[in-house]
Protein backbone atom coordinates (compact mmCIF):
# COMPACT_ATOMS: atom_id res chain seq x y z
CA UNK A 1 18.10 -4.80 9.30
CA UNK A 2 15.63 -2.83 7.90
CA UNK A 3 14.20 -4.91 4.33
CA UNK A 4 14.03 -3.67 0.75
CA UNK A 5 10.83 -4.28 -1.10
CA UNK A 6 8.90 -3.69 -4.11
CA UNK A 7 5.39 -3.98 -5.46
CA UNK A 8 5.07 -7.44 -7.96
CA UNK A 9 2.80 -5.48 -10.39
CA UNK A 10 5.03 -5.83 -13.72
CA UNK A 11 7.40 -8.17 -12.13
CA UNK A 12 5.44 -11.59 -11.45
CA UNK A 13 3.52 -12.97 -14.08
CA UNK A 14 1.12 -15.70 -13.09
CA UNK A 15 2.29 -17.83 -15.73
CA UNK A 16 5.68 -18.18 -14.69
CA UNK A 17 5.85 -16.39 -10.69
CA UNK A 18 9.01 -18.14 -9.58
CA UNK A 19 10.68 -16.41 -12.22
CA UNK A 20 9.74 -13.06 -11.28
CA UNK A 21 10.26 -13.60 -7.40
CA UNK A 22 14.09 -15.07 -8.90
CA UNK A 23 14.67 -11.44 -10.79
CA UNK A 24 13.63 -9.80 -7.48
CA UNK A 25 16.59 -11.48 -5.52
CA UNK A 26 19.11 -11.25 -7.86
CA UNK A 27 18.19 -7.94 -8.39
CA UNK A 28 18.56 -6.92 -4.53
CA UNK A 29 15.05 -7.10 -2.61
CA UNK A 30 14.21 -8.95 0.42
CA UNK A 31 10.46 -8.72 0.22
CA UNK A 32 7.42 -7.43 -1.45
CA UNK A 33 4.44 -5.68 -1.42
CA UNK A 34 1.84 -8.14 -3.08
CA UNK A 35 -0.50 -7.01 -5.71
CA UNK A 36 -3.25 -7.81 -5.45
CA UNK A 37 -4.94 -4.71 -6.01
CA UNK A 38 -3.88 -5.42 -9.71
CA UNK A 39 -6.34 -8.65 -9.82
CA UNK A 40 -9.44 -6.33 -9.82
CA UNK A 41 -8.51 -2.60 -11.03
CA UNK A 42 -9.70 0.25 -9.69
CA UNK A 43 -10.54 1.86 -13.30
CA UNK A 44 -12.98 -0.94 -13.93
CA UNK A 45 -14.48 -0.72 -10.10
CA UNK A 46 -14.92 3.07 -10.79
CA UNK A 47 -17.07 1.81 -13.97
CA UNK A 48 -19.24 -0.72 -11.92
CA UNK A 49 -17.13 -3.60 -13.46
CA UNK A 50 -15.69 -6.64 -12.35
CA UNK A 51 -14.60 -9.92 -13.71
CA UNK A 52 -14.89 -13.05 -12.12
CA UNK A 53 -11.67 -13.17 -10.22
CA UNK A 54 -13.10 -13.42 -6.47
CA UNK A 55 -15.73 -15.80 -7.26
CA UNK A 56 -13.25 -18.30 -6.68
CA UNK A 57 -13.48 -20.37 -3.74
CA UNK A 58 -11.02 -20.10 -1.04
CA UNK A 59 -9.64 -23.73 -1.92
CA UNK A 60 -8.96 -22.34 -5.25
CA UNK A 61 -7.84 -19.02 -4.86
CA UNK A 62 -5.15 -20.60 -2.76
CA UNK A 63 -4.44 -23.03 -5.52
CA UNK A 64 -3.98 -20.24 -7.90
CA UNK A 65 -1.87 -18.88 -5.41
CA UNK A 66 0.68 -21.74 -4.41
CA UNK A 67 3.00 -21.17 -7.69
CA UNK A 68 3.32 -17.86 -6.13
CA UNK A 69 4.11 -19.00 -2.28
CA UNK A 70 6.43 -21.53 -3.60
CA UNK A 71 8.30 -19.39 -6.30
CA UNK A 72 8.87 -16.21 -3.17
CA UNK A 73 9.78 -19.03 -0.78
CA UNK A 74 12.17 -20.33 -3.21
CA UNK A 75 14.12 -17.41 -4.39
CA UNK A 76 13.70 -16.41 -0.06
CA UNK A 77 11.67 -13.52 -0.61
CA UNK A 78 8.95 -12.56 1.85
CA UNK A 79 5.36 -11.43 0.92
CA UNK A 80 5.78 -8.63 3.41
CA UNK A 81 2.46 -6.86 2.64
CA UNK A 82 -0.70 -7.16 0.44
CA UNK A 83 -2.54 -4.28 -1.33
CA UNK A 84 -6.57 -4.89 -1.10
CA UNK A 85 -8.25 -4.08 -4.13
CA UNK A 86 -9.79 -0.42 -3.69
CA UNK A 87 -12.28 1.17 -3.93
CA UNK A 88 -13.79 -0.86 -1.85
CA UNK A 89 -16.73 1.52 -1.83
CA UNK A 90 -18.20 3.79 -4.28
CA UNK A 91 -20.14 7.12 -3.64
CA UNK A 92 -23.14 6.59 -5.30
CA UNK A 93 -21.85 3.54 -7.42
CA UNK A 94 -23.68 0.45 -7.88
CA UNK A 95 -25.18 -1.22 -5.08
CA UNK A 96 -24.57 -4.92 -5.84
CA UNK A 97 -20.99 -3.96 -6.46
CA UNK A 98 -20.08 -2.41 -3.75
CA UNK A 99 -22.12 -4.94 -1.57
CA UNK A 100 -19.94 -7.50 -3.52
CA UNK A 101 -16.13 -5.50 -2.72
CA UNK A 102 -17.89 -5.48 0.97
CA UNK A 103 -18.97 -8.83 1.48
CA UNK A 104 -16.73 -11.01 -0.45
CA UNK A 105 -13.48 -8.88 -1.81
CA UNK A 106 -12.34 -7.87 1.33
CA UNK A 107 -12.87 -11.22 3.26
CA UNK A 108 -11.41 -13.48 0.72
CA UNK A 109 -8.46 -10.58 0.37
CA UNK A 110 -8.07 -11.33 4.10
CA UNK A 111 -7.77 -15.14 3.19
CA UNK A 112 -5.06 -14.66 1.07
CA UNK A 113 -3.16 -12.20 2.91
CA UNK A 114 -3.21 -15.53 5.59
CA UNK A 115 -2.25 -17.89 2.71
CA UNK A 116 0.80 -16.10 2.15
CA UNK A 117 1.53 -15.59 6.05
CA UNK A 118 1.67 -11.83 5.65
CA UNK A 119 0.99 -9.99 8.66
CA UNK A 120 -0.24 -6.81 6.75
CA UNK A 121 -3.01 -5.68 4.32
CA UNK A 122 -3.46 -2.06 2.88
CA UNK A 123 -7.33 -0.88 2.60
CA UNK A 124 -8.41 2.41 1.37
CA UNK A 125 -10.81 4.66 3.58
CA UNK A 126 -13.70 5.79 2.11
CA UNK A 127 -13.69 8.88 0.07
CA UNK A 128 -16.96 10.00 1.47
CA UNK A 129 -16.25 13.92 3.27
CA UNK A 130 -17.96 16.00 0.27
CA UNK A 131 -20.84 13.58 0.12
CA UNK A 132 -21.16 13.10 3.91
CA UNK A 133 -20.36 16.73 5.01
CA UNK A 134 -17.19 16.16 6.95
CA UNK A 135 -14.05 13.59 7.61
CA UNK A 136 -15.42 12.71 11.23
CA UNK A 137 -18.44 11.21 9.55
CA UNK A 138 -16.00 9.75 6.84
CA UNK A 139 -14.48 8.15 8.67
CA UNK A 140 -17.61 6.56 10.85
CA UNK A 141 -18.28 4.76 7.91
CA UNK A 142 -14.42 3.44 7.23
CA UNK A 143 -14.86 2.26 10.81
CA UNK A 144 -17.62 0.16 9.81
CA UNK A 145 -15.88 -1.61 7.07
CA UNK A 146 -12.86 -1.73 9.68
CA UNK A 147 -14.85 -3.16 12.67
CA UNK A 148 -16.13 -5.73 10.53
CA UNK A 149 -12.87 -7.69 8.94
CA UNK A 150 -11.49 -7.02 12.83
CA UNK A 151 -12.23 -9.90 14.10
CA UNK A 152 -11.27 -12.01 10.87
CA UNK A 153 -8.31 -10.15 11.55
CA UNK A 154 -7.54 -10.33 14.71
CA UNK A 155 -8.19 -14.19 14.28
CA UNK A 156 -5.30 -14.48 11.58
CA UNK A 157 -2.73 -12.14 13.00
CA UNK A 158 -3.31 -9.66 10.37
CA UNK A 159 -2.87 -5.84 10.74
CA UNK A 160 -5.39 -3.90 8.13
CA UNK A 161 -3.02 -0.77 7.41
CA UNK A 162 -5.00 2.53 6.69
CA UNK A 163 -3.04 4.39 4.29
CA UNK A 164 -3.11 8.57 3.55
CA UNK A 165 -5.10 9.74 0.80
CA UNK A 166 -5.43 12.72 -2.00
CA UNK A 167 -8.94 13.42 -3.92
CA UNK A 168 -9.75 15.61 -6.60
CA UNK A 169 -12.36 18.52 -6.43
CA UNK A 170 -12.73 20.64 -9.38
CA UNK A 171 -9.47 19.80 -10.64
CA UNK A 172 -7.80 20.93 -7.29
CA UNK A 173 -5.75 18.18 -4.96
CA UNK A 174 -7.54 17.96 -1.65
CA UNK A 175 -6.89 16.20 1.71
CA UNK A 176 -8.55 12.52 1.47
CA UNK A 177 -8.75 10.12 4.62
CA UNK A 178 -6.62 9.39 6.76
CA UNK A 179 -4.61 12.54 6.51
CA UNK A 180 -4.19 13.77 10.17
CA UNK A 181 -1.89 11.53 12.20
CA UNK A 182 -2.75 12.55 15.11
CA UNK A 183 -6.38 11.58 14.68
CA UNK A 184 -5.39 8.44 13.17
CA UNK A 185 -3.15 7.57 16.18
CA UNK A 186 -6.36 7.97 18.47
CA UNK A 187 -8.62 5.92 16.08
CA UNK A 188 -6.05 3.10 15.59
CA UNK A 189 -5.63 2.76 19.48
CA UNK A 190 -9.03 3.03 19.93
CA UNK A 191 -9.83 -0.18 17.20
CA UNK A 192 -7.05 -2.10 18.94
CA UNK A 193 -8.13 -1.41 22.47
CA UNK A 194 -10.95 -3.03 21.52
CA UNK A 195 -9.94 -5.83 20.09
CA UNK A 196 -7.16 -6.60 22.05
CA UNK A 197 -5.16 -7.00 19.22
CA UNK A 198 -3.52 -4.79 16.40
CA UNK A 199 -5.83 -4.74 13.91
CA UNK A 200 -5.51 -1.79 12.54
CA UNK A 201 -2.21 0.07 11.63
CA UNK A 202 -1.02 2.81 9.44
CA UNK A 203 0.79 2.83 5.94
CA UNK A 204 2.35 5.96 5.28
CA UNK A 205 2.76 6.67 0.83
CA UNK A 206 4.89 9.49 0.45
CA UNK A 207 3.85 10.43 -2.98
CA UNK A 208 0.15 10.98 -1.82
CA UNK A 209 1.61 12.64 1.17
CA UNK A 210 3.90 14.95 -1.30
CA UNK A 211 0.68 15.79 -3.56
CA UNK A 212 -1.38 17.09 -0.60
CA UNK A 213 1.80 19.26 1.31
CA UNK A 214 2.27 16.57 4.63
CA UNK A 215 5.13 17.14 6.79
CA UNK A 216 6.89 14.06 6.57
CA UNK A 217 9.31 14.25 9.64
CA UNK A 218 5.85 15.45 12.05
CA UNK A 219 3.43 13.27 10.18
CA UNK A 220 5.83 10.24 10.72
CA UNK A 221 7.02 10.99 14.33
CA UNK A 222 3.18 11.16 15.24
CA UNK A 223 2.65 8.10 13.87
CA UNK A 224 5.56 6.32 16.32
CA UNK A 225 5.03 2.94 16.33
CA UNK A 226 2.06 2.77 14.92
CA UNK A 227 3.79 2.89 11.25
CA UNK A 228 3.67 -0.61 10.19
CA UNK A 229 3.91 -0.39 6.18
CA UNK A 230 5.51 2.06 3.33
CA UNK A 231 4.70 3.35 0.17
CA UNK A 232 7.82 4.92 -1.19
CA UNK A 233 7.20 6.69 -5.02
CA UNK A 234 7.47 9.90 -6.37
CA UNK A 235 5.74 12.59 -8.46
CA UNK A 236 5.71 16.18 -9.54
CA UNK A 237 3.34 17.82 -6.56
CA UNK A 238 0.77 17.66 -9.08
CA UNK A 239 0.05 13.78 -10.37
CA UNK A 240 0.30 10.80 -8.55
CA UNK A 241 3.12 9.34 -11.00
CA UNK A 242 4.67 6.04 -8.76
CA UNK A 243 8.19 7.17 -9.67
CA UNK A 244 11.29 6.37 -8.68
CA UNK A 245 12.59 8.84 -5.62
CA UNK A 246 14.87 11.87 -6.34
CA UNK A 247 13.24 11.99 -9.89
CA UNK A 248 11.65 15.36 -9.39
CA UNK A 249 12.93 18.64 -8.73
CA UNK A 250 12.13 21.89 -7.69
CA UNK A 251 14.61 23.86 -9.34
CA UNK A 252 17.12 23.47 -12.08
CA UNK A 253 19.36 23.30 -9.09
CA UNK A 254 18.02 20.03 -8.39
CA UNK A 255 16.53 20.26 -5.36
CA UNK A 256 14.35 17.46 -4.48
CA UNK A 257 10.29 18.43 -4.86
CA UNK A 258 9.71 15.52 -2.58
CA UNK A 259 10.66 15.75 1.39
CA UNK A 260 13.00 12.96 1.32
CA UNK A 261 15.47 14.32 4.42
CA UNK A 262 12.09 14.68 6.53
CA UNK A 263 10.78 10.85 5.32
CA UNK A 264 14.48 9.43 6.17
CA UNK A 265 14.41 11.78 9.83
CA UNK A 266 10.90 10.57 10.55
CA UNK A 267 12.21 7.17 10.56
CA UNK A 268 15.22 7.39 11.75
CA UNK A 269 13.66 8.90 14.92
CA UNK A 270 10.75 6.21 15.45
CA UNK A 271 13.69 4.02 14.68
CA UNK A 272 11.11 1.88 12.09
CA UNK A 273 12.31 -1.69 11.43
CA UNK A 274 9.78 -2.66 8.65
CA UNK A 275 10.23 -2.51 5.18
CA UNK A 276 11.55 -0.08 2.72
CA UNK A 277 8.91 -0.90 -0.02
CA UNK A 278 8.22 0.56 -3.01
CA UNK A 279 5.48 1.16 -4.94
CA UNK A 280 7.02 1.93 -8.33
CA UNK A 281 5.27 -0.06 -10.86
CA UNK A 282 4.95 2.27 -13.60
CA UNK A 283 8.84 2.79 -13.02
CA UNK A 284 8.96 -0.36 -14.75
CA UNK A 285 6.34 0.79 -17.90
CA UNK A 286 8.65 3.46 -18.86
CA UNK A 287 12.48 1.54 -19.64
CA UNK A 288 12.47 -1.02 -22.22
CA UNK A 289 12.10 -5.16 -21.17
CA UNK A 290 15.52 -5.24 -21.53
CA UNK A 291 16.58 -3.03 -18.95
CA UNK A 292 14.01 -4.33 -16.08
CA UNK A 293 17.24 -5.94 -14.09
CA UNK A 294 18.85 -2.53 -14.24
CA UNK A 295 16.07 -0.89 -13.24
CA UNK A 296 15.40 -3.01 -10.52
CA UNK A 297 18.78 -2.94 -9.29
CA UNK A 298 18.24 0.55 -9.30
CA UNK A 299 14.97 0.94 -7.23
CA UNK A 300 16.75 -1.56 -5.20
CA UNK A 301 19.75 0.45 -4.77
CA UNK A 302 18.11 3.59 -3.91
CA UNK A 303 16.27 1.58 -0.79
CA UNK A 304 20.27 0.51 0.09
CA UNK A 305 20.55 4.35 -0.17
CA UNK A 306 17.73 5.24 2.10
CA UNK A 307 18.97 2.42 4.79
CA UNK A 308 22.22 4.16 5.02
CA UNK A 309 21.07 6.88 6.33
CA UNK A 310 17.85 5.10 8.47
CA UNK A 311 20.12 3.09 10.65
C-alpha cells in the first residue's frame, strides 16, 4: 500500500513532538518527510548566517532528537524521509560557511537521517551552470559533494535523493539541476555502480517540475525505479507556492495548471510503492490554528485521492 506523508514543518514543535506526530495519525498519514531543512533556513544561509544548531555533538543532537523518535514511534508514524538543509553551497558566498554546510551539515544530517532509521535524505545540487558555463560542469561539482557522503552512506543504508530544480535569471524561471531524467538515470547508476550500493536516488517535486514546463508522465517513466522520494505541492506556473494540489487553474473552467493525470500515469506505470508525501507547509500558514486537523485531513485526503487512482 502505497503511504501518505507530509512534511513536520508547522506540525511538530520541539517542545511538545509527540503531540504533533499524534495530530498526524489521527489526521490520516502514515509517514513523514522530516524537516530538517527548517533547523538551519535557507534565507539565513543565502545571508552567510547560521546559528549554532549543528555544533552539537552527535550524542546530543540525538538527544535532542529522541522526543521526536519516541513521539513518531508512538503515534506509529514513520520518518520516511529527511530534507538536508540547502544550500549546501553558495556561488560566491562565504568560504567558512560553505566549508562549514560541507564538512559538518551534511555529515551530521547523515547522522540523523540514521538516528531516525530513515533510508532517505534529500540534497540540493549545486546551482552553479551560469557561473560554471554549463550543467555538465554543474554537476561535476554536485558529484563531488555526492562522492563524498557515499560512503557514509552506503555505510548506513541511506539513499541521498537528488531532487529537480528551478533558478531565477533576470526575473525569468530557468532549468536548475537535475532537470533531465535521462541524464540523471545515467549519473545515478553510474554513483551506485560504484559503490555497490544505492547511494544516490532521485526525488521528483512536482511544483518545481510545474514552474519549469517538465513532462510529468516522460520525466517519471524515465526515472523507473530509480524514483525513491516525492514532493507533491502546487503553485501558479509562476512561484514556487507549496500548495495544496488542484488549487490552481488554468481557466475559469477549472482546469488544473498542474499535470496531475501525467504525475498519477507516471506512477501508475513504474508502479511506485513509496510514499505519497507532501510538501505543503505553508498550506498550513494560510487557515487559522483552529482548522489545522481539517486541513490536515484534507492534504491527507487528497493523497487517499491520488492512491485511488495509483493502484
Amino acid at each position: 500500500m502505497l503511504k501518505i506523508g507530509v512534511q513536520t514543518k508547522n506540525i511538530i514543535n520541539d517542545d511538545c513532538p509527540g503531540k504533533g506526530f499524534a495530530l498526524l495519525a489521527q489526521t490520516g498519514f502514515h509517514c513523514v518527510d522530516f524537516s530538517l531543512n527548517d533547523y538551519l533556513r535557507n534565507s539565513a544561509i543565502y545571508q552567510s548566517k547560521r546559528n549554532a544548531f549543528f555544533d552539537k555533538s552527535t550524542v546530543e543532537l540525538e538527544e535532542f532528537f529522541t522526543p521526536h523518535k519516541k513521539g513518531a514511534q508512538k503515534a506509529g508514524i514513520a520518518i520516511h524521509q529527511l530534507h538536508m538543509p540547502y544550500p549546501i553551497y553558495v556561488p560566491g558566498g562565504d568560504e567558512e560557511l560553505n566549508a562549514y554546510l560541507w564538512n559538518v551539515v551534511a555529515p551530521k544530517s547523515l547522522e540523523i537521517c540514521a538516528f531516525f532509521g530513515c533510508s532517505y535524505l534529500v540534497v540540493h545540487g549545486f546551482k552553479l551552470a551560469r557561473f560554471l558555463g554549463s550543467e555538465e560542469v554543474e554537476w561535476e561539482q554536485t558529484e563531488k559533494f555526492l562522492n563524498f557522503l557515499a560512503p557514509m552512506a552506503k555505510e548506513m543504508g541511506i539513499t541521498l535523493c537528488i531532487e529537480n530544480l528551478y533558478d531565477s535569471i533576470g526575473g525569468h524561471l530557468v532549468e536548475g539541476p537535475c532537470c533531465h531524467a535521462g541524464k540523471a538515470v545515467e549519473r545515478i547508476r553510474r554513483m551506485n555502480d560504484k559503490y555497490g550500493a544505492e547511494v544516490v536516488g532521485f526525488c521528483f517535486d512536482t511544483g518545481h517540475a510545474n514552474l519549469i514546463g517538465l513532462d510529468f508522465e516522460k520525466f517519471i517513466t524515465t526515472l523507473g525505479s530509480h524514483l525513491k522520494v516525492l514532493h507533491i505541492h502546487d503553485n501558479d506556473g509562476a512561484s514556487d507556492l507549496h500548495q495544496l494540489p488542484f488549487t490552481f487553474t488554468r481557466t475559469r473552467e477549472n482546469l488544473p495548471s498542474t499535470d496531475w493525470e501525467g504525475f498519477i500515469s507516471g506512477l501508475k506505470k513504474i508502479r511506485f510503492d513509496g510514499a505519497l508525501s507532501f510538501e505543503t507547509a505553508p498550506v498550513l500558514n494560510a487557515f487559522p490554528e483552529e482548522m489545522k486537523a481539517d486541513v490536515l485531513a484534507l492534504i491527507a485526503g487528497t493523497g487517499k485521492y491520488l492512491r485511488s487512482r495509483i493502484l
